[in-house]
C-alpha atoms as a PDB file:
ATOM      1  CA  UNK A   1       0.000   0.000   0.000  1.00  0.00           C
ATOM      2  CA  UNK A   2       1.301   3.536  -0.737  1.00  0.00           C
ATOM      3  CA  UNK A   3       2.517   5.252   2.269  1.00  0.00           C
ATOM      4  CA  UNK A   4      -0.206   7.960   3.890  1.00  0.00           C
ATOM      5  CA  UNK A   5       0.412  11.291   3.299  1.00  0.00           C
ATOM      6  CA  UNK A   6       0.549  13.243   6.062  1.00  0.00           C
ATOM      7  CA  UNK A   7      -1.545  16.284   7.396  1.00  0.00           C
ATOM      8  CA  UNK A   8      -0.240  19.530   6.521  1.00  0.00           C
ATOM      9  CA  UNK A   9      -0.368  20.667  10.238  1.00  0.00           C
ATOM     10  CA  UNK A  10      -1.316  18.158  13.257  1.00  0.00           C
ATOM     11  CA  UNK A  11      -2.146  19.969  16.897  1.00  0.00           C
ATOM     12  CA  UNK A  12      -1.924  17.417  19.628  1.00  0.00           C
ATOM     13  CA  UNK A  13      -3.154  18.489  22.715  1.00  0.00           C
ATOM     14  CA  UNK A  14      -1.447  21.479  22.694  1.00  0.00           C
ATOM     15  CA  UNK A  15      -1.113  23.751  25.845  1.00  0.00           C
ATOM     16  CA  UNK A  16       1.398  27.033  26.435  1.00  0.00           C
ATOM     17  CA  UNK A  17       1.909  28.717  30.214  1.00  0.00           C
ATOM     18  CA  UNK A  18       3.369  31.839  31.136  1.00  0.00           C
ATOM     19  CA  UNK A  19       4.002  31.143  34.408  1.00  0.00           C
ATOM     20  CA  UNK A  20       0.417  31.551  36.428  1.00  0.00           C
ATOM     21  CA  UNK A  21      -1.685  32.489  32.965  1.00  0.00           C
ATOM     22  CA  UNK A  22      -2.533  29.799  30.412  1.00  0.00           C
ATOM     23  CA  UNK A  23      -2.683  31.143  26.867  1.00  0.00           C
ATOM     24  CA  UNK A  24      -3.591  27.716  24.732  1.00  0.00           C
ATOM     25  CA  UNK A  25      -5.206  24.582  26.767  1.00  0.00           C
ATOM     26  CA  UNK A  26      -5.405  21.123  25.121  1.00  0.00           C
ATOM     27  CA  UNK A  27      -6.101  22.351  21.463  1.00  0.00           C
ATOM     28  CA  UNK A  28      -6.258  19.826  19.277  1.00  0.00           C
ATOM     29  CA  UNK A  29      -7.072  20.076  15.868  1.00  0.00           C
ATOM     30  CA  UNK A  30      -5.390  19.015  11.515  1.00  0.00           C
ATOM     31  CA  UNK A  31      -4.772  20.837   8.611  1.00  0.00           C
ATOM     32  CA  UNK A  32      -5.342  18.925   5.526  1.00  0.00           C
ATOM     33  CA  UNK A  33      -2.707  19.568   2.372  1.00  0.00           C
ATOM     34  CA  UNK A  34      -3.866  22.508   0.289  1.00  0.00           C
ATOM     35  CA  UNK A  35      -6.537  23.577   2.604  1.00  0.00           C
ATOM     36  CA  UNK A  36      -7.205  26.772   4.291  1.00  0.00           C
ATOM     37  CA  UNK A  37      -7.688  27.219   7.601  1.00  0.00           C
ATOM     38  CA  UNK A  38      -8.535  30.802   9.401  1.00  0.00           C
ATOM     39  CA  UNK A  39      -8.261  30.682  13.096  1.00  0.00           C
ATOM     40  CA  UNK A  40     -10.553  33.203  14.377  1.00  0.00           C
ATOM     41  CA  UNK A  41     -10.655  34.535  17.994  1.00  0.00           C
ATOM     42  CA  UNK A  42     -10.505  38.069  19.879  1.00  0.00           C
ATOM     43  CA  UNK A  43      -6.891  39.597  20.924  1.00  0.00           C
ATOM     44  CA  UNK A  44      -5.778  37.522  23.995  1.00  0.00           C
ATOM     45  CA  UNK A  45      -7.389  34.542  22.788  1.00  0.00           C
ATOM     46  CA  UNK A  46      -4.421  32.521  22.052  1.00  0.00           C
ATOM     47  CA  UNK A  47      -4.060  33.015  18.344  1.00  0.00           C
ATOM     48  CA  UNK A  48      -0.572  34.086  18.011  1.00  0.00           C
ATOM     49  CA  UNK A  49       0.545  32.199  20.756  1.00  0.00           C
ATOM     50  CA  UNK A  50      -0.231  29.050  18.114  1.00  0.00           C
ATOM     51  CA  UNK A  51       0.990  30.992  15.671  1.00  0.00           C
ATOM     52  CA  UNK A  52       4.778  31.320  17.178  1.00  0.00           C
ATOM     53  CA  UNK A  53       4.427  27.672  18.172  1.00  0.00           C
ATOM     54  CA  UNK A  54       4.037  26.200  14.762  1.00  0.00           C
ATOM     55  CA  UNK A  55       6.677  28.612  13.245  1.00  0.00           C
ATOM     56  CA  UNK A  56       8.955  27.040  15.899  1.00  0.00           C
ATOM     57  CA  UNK A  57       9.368  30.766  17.539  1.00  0.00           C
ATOM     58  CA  UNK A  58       7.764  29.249  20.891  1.00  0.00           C
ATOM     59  CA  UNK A  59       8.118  26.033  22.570  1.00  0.00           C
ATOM     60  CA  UNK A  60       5.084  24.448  23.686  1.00  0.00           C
ATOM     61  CA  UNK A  61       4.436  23.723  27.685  1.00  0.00           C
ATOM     62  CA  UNK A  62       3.217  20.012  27.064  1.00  0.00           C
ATOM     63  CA  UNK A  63       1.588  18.393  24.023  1.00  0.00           C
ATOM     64  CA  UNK A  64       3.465  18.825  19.765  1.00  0.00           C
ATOM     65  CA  UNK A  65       2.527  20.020  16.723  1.00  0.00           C
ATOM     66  CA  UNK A  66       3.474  18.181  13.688  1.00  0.00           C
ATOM     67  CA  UNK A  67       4.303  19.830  10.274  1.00  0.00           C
ATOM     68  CA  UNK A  68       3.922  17.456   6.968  1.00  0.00           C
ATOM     69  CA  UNK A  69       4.934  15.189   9.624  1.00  0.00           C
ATOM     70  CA  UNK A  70       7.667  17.083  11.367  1.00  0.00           C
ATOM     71  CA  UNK A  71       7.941  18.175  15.252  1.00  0.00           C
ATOM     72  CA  UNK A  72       7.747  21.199  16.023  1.00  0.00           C
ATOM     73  CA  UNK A  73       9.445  20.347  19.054  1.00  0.00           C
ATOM     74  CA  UNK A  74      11.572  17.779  17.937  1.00  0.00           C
ATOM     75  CA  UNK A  75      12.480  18.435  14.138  1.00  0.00           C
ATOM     76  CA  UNK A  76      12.134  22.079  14.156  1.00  0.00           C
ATOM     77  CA  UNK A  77      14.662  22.175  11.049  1.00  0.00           C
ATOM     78  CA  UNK A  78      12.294  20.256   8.602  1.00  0.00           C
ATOM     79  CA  UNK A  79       9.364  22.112   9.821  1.00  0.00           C
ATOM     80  CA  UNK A  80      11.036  25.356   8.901  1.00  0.00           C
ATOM     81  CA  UNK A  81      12.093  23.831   5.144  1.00  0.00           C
ATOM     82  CA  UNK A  82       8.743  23.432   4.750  1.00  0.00           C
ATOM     83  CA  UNK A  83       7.039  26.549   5.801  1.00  0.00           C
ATOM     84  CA  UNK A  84       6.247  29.923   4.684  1.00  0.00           C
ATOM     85  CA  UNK A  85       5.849  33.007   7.105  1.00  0.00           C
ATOM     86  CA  UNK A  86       3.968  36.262   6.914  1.00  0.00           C
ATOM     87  CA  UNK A  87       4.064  38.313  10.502  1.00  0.00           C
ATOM     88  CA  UNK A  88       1.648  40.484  11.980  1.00  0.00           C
ATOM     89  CA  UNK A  89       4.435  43.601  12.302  1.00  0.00           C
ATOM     90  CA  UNK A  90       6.398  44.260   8.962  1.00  0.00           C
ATOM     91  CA  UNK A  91       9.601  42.116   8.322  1.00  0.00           C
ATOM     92  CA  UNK A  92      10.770  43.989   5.326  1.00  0.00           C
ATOM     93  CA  UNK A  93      14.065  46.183   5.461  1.00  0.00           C
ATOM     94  CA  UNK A  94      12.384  49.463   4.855  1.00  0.00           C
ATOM     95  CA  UNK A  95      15.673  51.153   3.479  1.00  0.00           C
ATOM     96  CA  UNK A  96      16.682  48.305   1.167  1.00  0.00           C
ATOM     97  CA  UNK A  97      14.019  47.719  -2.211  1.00  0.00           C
ATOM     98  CA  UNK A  98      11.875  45.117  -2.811  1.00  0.00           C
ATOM     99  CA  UNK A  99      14.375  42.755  -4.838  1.00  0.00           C
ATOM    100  CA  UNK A 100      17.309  43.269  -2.643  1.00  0.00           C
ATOM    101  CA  UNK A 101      14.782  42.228   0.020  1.00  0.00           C
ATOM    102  CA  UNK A 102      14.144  39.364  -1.495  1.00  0.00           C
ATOM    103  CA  UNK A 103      17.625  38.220  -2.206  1.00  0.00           C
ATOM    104  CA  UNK A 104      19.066  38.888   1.252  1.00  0.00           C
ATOM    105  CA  UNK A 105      15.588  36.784   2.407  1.00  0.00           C
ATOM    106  CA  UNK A 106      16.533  33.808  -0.150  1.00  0.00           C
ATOM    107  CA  UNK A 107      20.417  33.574   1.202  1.00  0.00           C
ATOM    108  CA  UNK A 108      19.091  32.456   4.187  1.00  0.00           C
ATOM    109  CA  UNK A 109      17.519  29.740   2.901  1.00  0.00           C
ATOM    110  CA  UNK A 110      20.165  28.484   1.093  1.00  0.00           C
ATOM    111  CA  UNK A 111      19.055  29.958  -2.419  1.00  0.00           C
ATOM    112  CA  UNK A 112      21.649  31.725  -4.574  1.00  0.00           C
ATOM    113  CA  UNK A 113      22.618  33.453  -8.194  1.00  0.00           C
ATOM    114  CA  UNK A 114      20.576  33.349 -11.360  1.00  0.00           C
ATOM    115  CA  UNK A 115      18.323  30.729  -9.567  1.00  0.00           C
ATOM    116  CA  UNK A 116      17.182  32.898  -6.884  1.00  0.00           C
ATOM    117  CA  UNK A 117      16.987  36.691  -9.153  1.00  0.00           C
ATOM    118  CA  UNK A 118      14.562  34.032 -11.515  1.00  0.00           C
ATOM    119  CA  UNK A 119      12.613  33.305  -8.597  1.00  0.00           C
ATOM    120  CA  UNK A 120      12.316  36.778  -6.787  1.00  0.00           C
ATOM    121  CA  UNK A 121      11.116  38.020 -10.251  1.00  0.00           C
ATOM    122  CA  UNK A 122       8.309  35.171 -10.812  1.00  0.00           C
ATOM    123  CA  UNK A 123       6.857  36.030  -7.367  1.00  0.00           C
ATOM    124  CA  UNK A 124       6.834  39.676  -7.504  1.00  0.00           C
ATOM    125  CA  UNK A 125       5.207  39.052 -10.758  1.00  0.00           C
ATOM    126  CA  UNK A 126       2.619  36.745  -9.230  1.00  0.00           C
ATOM    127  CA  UNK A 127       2.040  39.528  -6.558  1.00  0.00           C
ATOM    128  CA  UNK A 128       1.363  42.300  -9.175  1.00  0.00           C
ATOM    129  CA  UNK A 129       4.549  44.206  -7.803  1.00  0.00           C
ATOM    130  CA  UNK A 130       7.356  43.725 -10.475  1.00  0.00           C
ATOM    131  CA  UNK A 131       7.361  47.454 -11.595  1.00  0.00           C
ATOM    132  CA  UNK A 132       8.483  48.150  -7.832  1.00  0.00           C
ATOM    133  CA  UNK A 133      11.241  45.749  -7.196  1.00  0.00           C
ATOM    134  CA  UNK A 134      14.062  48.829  -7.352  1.00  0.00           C
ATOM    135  CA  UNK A 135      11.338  50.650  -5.121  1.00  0.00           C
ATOM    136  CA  UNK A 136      12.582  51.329  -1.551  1.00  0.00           C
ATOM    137  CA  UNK A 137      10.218  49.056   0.851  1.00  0.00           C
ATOM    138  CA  UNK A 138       9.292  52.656   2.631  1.00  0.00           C
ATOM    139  CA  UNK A 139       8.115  54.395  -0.343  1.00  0.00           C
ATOM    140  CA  UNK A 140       5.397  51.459  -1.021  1.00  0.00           C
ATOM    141  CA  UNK A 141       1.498  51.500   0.265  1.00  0.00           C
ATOM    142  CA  UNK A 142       0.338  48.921   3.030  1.00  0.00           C
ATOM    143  CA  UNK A 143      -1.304  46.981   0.685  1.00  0.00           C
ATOM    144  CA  UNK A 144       1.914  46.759  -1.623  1.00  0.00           C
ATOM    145  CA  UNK A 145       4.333  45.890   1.245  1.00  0.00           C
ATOM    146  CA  UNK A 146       1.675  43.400   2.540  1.00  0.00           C
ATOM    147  CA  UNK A 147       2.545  41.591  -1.426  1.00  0.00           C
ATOM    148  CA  UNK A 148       5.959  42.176  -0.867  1.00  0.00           C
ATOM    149  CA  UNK A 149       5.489  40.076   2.402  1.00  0.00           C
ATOM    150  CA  UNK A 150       3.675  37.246   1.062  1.00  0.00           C
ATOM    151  CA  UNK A 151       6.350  37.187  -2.103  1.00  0.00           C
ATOM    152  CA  UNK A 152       9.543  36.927   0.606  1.00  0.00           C
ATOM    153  CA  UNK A 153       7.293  34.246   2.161  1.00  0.00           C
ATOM    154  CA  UNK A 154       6.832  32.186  -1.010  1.00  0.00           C
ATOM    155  CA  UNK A 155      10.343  32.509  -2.087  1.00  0.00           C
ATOM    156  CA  UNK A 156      11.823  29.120  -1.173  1.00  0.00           C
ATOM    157  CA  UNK A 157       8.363  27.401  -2.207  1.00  0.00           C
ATOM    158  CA  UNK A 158       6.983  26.739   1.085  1.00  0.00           C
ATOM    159  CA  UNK A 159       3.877  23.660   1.050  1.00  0.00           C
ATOM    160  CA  UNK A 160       2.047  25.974   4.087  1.00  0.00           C
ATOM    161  CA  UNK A 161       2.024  29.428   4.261  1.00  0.00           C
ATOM    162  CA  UNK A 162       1.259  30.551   8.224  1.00  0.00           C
ATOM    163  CA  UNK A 163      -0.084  34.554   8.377  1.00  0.00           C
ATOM    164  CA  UNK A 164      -0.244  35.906  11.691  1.00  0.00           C
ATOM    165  CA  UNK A 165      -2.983  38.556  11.399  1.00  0.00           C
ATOM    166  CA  UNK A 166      -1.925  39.348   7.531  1.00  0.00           C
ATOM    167  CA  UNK A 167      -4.412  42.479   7.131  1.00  0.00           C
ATOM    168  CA  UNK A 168      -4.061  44.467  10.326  1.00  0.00           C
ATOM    169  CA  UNK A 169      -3.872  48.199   9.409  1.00  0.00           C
ATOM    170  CA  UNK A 170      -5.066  47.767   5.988  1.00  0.00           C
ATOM    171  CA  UNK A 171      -7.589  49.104   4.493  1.00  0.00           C
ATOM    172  CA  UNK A 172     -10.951  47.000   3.633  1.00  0.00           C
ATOM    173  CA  UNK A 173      -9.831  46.794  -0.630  1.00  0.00           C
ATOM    174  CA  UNK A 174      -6.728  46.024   0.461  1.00  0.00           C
ATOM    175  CA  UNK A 175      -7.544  43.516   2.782  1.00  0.00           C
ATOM    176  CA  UNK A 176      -9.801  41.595  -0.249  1.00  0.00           C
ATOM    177  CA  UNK A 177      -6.639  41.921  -2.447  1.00  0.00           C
ATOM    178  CA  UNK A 178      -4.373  39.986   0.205  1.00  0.00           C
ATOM    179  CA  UNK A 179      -6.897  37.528   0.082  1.00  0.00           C
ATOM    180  CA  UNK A 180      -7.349  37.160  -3.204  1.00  0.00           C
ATOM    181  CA  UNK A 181      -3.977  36.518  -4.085  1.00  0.00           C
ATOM    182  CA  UNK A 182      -3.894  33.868  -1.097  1.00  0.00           C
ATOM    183  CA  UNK A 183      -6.762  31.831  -2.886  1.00  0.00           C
ATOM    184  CA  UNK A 184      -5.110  32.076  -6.378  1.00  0.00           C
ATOM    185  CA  UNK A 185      -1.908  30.728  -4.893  1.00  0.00           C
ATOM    186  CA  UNK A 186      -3.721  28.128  -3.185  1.00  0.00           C
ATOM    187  CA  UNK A 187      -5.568  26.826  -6.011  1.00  0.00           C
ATOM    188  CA  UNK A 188      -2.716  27.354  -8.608  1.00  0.00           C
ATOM    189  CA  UNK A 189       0.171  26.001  -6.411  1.00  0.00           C
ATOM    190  CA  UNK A 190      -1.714  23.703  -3.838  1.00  0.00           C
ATOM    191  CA  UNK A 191      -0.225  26.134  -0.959  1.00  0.00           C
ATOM    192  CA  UNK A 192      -1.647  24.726   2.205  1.00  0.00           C
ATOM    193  CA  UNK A 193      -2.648  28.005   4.103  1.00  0.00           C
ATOM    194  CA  UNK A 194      -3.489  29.128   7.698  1.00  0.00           C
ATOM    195  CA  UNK A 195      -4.305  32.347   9.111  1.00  0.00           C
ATOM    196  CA  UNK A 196      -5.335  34.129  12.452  1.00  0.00           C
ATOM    197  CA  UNK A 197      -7.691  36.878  12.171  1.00  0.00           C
ATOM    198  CA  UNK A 198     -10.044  38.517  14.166  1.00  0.00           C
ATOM    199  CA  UNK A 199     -11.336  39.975  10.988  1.00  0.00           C
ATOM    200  CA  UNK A 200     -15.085  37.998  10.357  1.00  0.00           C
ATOM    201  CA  UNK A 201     -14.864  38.629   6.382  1.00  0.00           C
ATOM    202  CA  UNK A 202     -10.948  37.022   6.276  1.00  0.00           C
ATOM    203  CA  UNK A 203     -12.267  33.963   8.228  1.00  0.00           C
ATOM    204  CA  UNK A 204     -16.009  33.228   6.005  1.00  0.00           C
ATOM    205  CA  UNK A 205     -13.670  32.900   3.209  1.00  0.00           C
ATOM    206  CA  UNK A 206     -11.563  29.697   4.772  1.00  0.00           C
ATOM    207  CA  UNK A 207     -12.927  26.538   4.017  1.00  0.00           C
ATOM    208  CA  UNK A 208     -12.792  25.907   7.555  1.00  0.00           C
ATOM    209  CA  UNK A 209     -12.557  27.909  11.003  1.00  0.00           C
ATOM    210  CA  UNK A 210     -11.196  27.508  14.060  1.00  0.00           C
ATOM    211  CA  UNK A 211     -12.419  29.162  16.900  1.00  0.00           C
ATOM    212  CA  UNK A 212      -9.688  30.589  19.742  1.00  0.00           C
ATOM    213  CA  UNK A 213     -11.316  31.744  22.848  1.00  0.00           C
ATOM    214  CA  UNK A 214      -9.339  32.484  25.964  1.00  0.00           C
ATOM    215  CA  UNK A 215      -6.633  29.753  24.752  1.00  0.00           C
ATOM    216  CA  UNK A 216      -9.208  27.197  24.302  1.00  0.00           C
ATOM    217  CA  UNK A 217     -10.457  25.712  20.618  1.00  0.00           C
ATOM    218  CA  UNK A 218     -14.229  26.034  21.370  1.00  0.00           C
ATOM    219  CA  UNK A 219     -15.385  24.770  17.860  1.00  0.00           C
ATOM    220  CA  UNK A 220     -13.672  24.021  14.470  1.00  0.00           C
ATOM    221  CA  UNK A 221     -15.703  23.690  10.667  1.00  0.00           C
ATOM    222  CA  UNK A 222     -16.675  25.380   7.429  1.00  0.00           C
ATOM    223  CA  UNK A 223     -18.070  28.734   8.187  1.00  0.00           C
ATOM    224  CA  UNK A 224     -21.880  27.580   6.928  1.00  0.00           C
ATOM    225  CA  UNK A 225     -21.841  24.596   8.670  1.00  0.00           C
ATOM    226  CA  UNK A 226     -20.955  26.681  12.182  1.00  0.00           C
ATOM    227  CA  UNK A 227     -23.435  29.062  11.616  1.00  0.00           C
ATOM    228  CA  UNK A 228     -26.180  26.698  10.565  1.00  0.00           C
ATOM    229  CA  UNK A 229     -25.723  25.718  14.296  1.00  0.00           C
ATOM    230  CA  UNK A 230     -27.822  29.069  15.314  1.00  0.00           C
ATOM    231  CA  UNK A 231     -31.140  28.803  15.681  1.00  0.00           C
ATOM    232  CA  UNK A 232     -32.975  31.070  12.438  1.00  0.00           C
ATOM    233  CA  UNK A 233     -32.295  34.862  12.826  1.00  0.00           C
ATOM    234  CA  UNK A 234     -30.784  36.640  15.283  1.00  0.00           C
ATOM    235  CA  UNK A 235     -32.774  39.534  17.218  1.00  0.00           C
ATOM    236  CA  UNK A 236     -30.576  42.123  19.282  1.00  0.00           C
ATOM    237  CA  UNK A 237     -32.639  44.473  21.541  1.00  0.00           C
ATOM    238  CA  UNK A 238     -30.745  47.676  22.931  1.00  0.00           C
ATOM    239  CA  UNK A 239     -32.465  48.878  26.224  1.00  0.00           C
ATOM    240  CA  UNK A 240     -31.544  50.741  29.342  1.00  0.00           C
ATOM    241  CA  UNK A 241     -32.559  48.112  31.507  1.00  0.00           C
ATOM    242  CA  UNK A 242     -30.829  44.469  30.283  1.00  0.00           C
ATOM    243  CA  UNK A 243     -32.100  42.124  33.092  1.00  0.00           C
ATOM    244  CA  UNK A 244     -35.338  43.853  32.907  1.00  0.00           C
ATOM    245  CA  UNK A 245     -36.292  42.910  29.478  1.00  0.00           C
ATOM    246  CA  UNK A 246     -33.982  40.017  29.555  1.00  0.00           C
ATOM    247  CA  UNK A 247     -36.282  38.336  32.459  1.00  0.00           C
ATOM    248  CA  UNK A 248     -39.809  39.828  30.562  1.00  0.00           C
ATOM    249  CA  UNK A 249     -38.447  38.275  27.009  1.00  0.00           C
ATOM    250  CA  UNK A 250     -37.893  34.807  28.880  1.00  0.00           C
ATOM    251  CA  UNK A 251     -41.457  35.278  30.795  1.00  0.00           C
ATOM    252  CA  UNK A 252     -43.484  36.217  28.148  1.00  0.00           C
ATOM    253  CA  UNK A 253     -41.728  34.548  24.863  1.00  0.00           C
ATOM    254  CA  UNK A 254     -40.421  31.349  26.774  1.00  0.00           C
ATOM    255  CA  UNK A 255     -36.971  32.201  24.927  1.00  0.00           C
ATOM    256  CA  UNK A 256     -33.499  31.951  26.682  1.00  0.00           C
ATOM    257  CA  UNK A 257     -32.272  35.668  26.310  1.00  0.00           C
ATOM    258  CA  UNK A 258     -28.735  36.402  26.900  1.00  0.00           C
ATOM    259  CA  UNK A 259     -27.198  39.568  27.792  1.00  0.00           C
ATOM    260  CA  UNK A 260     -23.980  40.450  25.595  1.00  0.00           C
ATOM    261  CA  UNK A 261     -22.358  43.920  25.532  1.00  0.00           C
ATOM    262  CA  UNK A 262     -25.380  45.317  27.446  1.00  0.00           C
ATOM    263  CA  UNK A 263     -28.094  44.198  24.753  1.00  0.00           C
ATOM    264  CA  UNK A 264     -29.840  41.708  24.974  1.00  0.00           C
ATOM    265  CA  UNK A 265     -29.764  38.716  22.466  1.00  0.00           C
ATOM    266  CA  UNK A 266     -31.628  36.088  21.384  1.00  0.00           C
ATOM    267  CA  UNK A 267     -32.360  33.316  18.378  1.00  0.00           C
ATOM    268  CA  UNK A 268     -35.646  33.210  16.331  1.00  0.00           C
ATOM    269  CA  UNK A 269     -36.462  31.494  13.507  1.00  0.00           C
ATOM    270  CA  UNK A 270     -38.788  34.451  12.046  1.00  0.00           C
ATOM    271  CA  UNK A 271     -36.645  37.125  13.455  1.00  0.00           C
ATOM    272  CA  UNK A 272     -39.075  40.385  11.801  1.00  0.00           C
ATOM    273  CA  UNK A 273     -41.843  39.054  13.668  1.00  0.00           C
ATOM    274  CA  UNK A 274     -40.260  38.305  16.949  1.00  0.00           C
ATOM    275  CA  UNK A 275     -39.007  42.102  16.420  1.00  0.00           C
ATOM    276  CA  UNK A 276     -42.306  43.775  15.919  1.00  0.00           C
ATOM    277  CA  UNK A 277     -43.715  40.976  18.513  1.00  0.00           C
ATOM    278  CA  UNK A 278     -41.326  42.387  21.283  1.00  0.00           C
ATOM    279  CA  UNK A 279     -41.185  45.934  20.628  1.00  0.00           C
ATOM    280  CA  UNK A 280     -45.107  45.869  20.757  1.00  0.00           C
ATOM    281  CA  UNK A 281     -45.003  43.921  24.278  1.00  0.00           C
ATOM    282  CA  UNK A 282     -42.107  46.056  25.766  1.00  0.00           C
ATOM    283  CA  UNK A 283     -42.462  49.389  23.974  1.00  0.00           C
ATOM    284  CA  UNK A 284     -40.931  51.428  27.228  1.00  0.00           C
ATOM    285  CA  UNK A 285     -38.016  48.860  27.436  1.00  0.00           C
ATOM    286  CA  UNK A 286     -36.472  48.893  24.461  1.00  0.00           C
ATOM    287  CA  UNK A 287     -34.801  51.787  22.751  1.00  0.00           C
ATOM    288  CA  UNK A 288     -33.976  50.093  18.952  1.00  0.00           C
ATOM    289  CA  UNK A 289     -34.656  46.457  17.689  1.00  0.00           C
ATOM    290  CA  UNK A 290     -32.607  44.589  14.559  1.00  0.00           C
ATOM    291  CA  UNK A 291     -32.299  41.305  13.297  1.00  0.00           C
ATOM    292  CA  UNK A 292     -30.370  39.127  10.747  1.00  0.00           C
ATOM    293  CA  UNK A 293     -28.960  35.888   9.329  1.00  0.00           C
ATOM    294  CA  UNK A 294     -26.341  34.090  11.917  1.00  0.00           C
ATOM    295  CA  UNK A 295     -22.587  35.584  11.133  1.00  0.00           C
ATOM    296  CA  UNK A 296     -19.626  34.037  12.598  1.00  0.00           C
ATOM    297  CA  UNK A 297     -20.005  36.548  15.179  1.00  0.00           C
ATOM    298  CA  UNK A 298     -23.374  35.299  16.238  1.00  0.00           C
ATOM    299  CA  UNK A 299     -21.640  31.864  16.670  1.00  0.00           C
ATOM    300  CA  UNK A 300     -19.035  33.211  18.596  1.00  0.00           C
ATOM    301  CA  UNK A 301     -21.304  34.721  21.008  1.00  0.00           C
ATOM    302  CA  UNK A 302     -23.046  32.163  21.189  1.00  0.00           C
ATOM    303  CA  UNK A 303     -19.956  29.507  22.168  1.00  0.00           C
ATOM    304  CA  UNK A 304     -18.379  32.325  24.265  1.00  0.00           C
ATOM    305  CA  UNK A 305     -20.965  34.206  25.540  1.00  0.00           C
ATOM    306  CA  UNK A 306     -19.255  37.749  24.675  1.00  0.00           C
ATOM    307  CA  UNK A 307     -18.632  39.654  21.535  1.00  0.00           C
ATOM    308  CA  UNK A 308     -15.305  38.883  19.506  1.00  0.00           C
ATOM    309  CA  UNK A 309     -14.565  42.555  19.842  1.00  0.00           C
ATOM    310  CA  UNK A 310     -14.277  42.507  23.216  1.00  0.00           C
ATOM    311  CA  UNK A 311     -10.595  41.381  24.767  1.00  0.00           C
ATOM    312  CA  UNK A 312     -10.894  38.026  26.534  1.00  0.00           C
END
């Protein structure tokens, strides 16, 4: 029988301490070759704690992480061979341009003459930034350093690119760009990619999600499948009084209310009628009244109990 390939990235009861505070707890979870994965979860929720762990930046507490089969812990050489990394802060040499970033970036992976100038050029002419490789990395926009980034990244032809919060700062065309050019390479080159965000937009566009909250993976799957969990529409009811309505909702509707950011929250599956329904009953109580199809923030809230905004 041919021999199995393996995952692209295998989390095995994973768990990181700093000293009394626990920032990942027994996550668990694969990657599978040429998939993409977004791992979604509010600052302080443990997503770029993972992240340093799998680029080998961070040594795990207890548990491994394998990388097309490699330890992070104990073959942290292959696992670096075989990945690609984009940080959250810039990595580019601001005063040097956009090739001679590129070559310095390829020396230290062992890449060299002709060979590596051929390869620079192909991926900044993937990346739609060829006319800018004499450019200084300062004089570029966000969006064209972010390219930049992913090209350095690519160079040695990674098989999994890990971003650590790729679009922070950019704007929201920008941001759909990046992404963009992550699918094409993804589909053209079978580039296994994963991603934290906290941005909801960035993680409906994996084919799966994972979701971080206080260092804990509370629920992992394609975006429709999570939010098909929800119960219909979503009704949000902003009032001066939460507990109030929250315990006249419960007595009246026989619906389990919850209270997030001082609104009060609840599932319906005809969410315009439950709207005019309440407003009518608790006219003095309420101050505004919306509803909508389930997000991947509704799902957070309701695994979490708190808003993916808010810092865990």
């Amino acid at each position: 029988m041919p021999k199995e390939t393996p995952a692209a990235v295998e989390v095995r009861a994973l768990s990181r301490r700093f000293g009394e505070r626990a920032a990942l707890t027994d996550v668990s979870f694969t990657v599978a070759k040429g998939e993409s994965v977004a791992l979604l979860g509010p600052n302080g929720g443990g997503k770029t704690t993972l992240f340093r762990i799998l680029t080998t930046l961070l040594p795990p507490s207890s548990g491994d992480a394998l990388v097309f089969g490699h330890s992070v812990t104990g073959e942290p050489h292959g696992v670096r061979r075989r990945i690609g990394v984009v940080f959250q802060k810039p990595s580019l040499d601001v005063k040097l341009g956009v090739m001679e970033n590129l070559i310095h970036h390829g020396h230290l992976h062992g890449l060299s003459g002709p060979p590596l100038r051929a390869r620079a050029t192909e991926m900044l002419a993937r990346l739609g930034v060829a006319d800018r490789a004499r450019d200084r990395v300062e004089t570029l926009s966000g969006g064209l350093a972010r390219r930049v980034e992913l090209a350095k990244g690519l160079l040695h032809r990674p098989e999994i690119v890990i971003l650590d919060e790729p679009n922070t700062g950019l704007d929201p065309s920008a941001r759909r760009e990046f992404l963009d050019l992550l699918e094409d390479l993804r589909k053209r080159d079978g580039v296994t990619t994963l991603l934290t965000t906290h941005f909801l937009e960035e993680a409906d566009r994996a084919e799966r999600v994972a979701i971080l909250d206080r260092g804990r993976l509370v629920a992992i799957g394609p975006p429709r499948d999570l939010r098909s969990k929800i119960g219909g529409d979503v009704v949000t009811l902003a009032t001066d009084a939460a507990e109030k309505l929250r315990s006249l909702v419960r007595e009246r509707f026989k619906i389990d209310a919850e209270i997030v950011h001082g609104e009060v929250r609840f599932e319906a599956p005809r969410g315009h009628e439950m709207v005019a329904a309440a407003v009518n009953a608790f006219p003095q109580e309420i101050r505004s009244a919306a509803f909508g199809r389930p997000t991947l923030e509704d799902v957070f809230v309701r695994l979490t109990g708190h808003l993916l905004s808010e810092d865990s």
